[in-house]
C-alpha atoms as a PDB file:
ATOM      1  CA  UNK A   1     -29.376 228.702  97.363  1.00  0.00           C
ATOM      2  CA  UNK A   2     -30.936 232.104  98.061  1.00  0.00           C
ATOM      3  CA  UNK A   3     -29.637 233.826 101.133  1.00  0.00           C
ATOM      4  CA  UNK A   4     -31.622 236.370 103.515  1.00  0.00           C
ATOM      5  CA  UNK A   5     -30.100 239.170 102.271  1.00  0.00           C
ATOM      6  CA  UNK A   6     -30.552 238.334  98.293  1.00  0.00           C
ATOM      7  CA  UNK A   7     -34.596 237.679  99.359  1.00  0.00           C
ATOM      8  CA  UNK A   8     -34.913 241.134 100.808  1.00  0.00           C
ATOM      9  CA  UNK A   9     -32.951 242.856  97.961  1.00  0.00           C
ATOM     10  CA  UNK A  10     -35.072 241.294  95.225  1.00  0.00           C
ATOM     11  CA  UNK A  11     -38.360 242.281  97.780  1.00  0.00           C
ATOM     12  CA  UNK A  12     -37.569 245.706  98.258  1.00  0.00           C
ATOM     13  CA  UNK A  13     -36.219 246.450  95.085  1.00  0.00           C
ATOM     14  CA  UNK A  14     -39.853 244.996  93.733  1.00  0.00           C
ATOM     15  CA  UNK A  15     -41.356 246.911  95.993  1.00  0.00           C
ATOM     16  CA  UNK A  16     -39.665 250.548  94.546  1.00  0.00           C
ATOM     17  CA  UNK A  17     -40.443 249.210  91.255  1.00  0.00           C
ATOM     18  CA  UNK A  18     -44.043 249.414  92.176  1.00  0.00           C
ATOM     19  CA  UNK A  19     -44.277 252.135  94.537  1.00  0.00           C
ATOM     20  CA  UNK A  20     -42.410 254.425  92.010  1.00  0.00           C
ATOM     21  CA  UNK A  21     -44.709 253.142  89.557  1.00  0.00           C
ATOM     22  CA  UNK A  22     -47.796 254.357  91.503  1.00  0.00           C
ATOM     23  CA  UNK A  23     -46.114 257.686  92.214  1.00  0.00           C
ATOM     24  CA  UNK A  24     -44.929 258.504  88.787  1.00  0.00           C
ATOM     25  CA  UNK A  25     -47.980 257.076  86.937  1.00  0.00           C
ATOM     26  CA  UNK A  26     -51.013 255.793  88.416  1.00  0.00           C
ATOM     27  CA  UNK A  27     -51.968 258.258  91.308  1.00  0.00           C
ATOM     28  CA  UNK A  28     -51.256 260.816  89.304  1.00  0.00           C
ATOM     29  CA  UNK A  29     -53.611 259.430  86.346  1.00  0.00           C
ATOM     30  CA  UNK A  30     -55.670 259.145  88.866  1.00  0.00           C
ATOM     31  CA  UNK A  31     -56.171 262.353  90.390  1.00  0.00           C
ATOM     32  CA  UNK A  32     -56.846 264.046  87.058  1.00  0.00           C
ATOM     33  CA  UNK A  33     -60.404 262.370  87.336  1.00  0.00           C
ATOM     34  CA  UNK A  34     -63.119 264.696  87.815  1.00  0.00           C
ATOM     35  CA  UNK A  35     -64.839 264.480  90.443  1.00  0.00           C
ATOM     36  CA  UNK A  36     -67.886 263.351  89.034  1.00  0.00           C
ATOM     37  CA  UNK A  37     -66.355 260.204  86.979  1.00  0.00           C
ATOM     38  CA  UNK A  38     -63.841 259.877  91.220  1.00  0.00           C
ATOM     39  CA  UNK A  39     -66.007 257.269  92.239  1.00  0.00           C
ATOM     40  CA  UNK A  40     -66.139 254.743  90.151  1.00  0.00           C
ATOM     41  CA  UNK A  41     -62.503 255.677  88.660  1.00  0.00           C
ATOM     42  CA  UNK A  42     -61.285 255.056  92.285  1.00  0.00           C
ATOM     43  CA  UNK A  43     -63.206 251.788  92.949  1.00  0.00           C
ATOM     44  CA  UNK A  44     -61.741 249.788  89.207  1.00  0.00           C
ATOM     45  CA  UNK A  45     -58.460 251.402  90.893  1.00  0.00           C
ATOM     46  CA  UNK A  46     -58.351 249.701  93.834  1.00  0.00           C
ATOM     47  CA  UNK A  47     -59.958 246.671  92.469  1.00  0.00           C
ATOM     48  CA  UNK A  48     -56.975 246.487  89.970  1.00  0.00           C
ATOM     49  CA  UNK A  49     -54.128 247.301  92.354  1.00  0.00           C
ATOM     50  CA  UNK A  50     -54.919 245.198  95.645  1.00  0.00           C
ATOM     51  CA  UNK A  51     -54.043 242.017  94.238  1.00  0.00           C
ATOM     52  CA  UNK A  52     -50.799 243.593  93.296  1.00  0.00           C
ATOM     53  CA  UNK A  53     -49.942 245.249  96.474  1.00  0.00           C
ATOM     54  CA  UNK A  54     -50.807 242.053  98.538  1.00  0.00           C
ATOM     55  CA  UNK A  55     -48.451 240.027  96.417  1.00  0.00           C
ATOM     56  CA  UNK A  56     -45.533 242.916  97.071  1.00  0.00           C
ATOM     57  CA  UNK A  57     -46.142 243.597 100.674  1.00  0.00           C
ATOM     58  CA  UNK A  58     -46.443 240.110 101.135  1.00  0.00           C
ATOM     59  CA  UNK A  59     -43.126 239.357  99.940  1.00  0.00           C
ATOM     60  CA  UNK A  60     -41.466 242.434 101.500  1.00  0.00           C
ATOM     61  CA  UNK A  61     -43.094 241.262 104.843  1.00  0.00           C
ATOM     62  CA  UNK A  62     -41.518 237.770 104.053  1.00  0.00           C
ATOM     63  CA  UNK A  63     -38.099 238.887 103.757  1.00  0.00           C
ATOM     64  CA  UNK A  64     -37.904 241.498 105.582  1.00  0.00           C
ATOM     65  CA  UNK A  65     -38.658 238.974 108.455  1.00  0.00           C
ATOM     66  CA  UNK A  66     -36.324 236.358 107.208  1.00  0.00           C
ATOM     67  CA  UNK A  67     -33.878 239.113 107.528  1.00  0.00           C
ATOM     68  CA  UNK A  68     -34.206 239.702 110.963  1.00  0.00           C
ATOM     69  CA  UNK A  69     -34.699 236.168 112.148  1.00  0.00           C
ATOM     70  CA  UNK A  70     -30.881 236.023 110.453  1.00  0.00           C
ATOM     71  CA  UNK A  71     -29.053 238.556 112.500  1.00  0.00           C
ATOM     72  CA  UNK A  72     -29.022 241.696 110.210  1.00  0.00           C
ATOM     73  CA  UNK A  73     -26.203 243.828 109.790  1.00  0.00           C
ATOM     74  CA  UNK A  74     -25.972 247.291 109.549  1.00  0.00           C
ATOM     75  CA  UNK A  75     -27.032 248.081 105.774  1.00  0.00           C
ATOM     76  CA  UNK A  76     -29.823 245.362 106.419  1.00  0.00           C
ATOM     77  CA  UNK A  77     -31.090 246.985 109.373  1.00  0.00           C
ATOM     78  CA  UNK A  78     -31.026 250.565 107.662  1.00  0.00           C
ATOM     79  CA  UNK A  79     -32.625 249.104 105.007  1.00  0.00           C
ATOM     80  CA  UNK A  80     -35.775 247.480 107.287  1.00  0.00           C
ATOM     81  CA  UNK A  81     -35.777 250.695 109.058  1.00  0.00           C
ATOM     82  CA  UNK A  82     -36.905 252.416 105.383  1.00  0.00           C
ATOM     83  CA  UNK A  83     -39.365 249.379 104.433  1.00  0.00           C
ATOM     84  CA  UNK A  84     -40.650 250.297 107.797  1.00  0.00           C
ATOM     85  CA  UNK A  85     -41.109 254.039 107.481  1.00  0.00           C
ATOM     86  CA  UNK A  86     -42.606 252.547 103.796  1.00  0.00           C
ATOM     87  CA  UNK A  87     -45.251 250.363 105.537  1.00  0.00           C
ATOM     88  CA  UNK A  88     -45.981 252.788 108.073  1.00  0.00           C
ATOM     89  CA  UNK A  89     -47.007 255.537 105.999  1.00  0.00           C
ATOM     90  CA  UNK A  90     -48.862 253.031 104.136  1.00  0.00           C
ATOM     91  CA  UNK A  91     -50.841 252.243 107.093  1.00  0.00           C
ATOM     92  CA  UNK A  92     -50.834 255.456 108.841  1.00  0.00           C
ATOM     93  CA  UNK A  93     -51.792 257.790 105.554  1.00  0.00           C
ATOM     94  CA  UNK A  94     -52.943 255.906 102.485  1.00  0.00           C
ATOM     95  CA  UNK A  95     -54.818 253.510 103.149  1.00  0.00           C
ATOM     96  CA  UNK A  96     -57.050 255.902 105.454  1.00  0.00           C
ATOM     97  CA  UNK A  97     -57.259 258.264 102.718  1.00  0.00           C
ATOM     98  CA  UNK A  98     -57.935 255.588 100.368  1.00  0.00           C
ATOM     99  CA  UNK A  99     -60.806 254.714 102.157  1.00  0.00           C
ATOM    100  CA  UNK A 100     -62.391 258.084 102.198  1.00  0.00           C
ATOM    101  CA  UNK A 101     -61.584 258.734  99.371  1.00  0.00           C
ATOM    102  CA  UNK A 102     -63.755 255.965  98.021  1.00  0.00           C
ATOM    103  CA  UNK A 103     -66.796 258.147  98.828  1.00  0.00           C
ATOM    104  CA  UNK A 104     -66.153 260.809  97.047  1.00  0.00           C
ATOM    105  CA  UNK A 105     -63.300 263.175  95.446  1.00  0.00           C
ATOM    106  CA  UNK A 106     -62.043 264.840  98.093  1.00  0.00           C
ATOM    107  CA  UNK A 107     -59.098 267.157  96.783  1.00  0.00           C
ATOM    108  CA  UNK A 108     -57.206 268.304  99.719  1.00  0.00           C
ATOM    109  CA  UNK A 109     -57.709 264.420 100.401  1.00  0.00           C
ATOM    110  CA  UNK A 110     -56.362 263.567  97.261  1.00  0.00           C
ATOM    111  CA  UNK A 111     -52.889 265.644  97.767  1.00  0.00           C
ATOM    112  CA  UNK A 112     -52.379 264.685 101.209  1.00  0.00           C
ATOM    113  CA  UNK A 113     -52.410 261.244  99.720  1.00  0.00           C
ATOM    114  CA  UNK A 114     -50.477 262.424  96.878  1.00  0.00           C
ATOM    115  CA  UNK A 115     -47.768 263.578  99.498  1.00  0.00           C
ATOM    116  CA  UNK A 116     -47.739 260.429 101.118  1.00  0.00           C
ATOM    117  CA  UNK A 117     -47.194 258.576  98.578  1.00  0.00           C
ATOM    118  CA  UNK A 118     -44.412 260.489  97.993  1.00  0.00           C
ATOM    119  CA  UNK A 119     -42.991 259.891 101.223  1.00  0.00           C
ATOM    120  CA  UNK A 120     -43.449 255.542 100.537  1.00  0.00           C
ATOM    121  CA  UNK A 121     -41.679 256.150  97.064  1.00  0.00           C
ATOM    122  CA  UNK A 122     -38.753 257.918  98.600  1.00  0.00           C
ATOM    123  CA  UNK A 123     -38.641 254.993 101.929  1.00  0.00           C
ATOM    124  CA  UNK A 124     -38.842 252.467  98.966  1.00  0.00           C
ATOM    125  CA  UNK A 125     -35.960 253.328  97.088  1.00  0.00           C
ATOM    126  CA  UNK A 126     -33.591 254.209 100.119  1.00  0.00           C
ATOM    127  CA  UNK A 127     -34.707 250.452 101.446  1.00  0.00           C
ATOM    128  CA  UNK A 128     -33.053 249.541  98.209  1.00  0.00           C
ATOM    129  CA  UNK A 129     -30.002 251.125  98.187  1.00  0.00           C
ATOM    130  CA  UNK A 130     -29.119 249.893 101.930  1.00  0.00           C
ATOM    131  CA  UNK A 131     -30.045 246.750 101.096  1.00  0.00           C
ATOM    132  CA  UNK A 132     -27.291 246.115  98.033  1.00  0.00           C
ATOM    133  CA  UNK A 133     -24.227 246.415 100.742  1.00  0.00           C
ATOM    134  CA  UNK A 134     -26.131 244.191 102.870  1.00  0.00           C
ATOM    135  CA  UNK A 135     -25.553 241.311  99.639  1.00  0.00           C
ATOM    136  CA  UNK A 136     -21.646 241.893  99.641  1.00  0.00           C
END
């Protein structure tokens, strides 16, 4: 039987697989599109990627509240305290920028994003680390 803790280590440890994906690899694929070709490069992109990133933040919103509805210990709670500096910036930074950036290459746009991202890769990977303890 899978335990609380095991369903948020396999969430958030998906979740840094994709986020570090993004960071290494896609955004910055992306942002080397000119800004003549941005517009329709960014639409395919988010038409590819949103079914991805509601399948991952749906199962990191799962477990994460499985967690809590378990009495979390210390490594678990660090560990939803990173998912949630993760989602926030998500909400917060990207997504806005996403959205104007779907008008039209915006390049100060584009690294303020590129920063943020930064910042969800970084949350992602520290949610995994302080959620191994939390199996043991």
């Amino acid at each position: 039987m899978i335990t609380a803790p095991v369903a948020l280590l396999a969430a958030v440890a998906a979740h840094a697989g994709f986020q570090v994906s993004v960071t290494v690899l896609v955004y910055p694929a992306l942002a080397r599109v000119p800004g003549e070709g941005w517009t329709v490069a960014h639409a395919a992109h988010s038409r590819a990627i949103t079914p991805l990133v509601a399948v991952v933040y749906g199962l990191l919103a799962a477990a994460s509240g499985w967690a809590l509805f378990t009495g979390p210990g210390a490594w678990t709670l660090g560990c939803l305290a990173a998912v949630a500096v993760a989602v926030s910036v998500t909400v917060v930074l990207a997504a806005p920028a996403h959205g104007r950036l779907a008008a039209g290459h915006d390049p100060a746009l584009l690294q303020r994003l590129l920063r943020a991202d930064r910042v969800r890769a970084v949350a992602a990977v520290l949610a995994t680390l302080a959620a191994i303890p939390a199996v043991w």
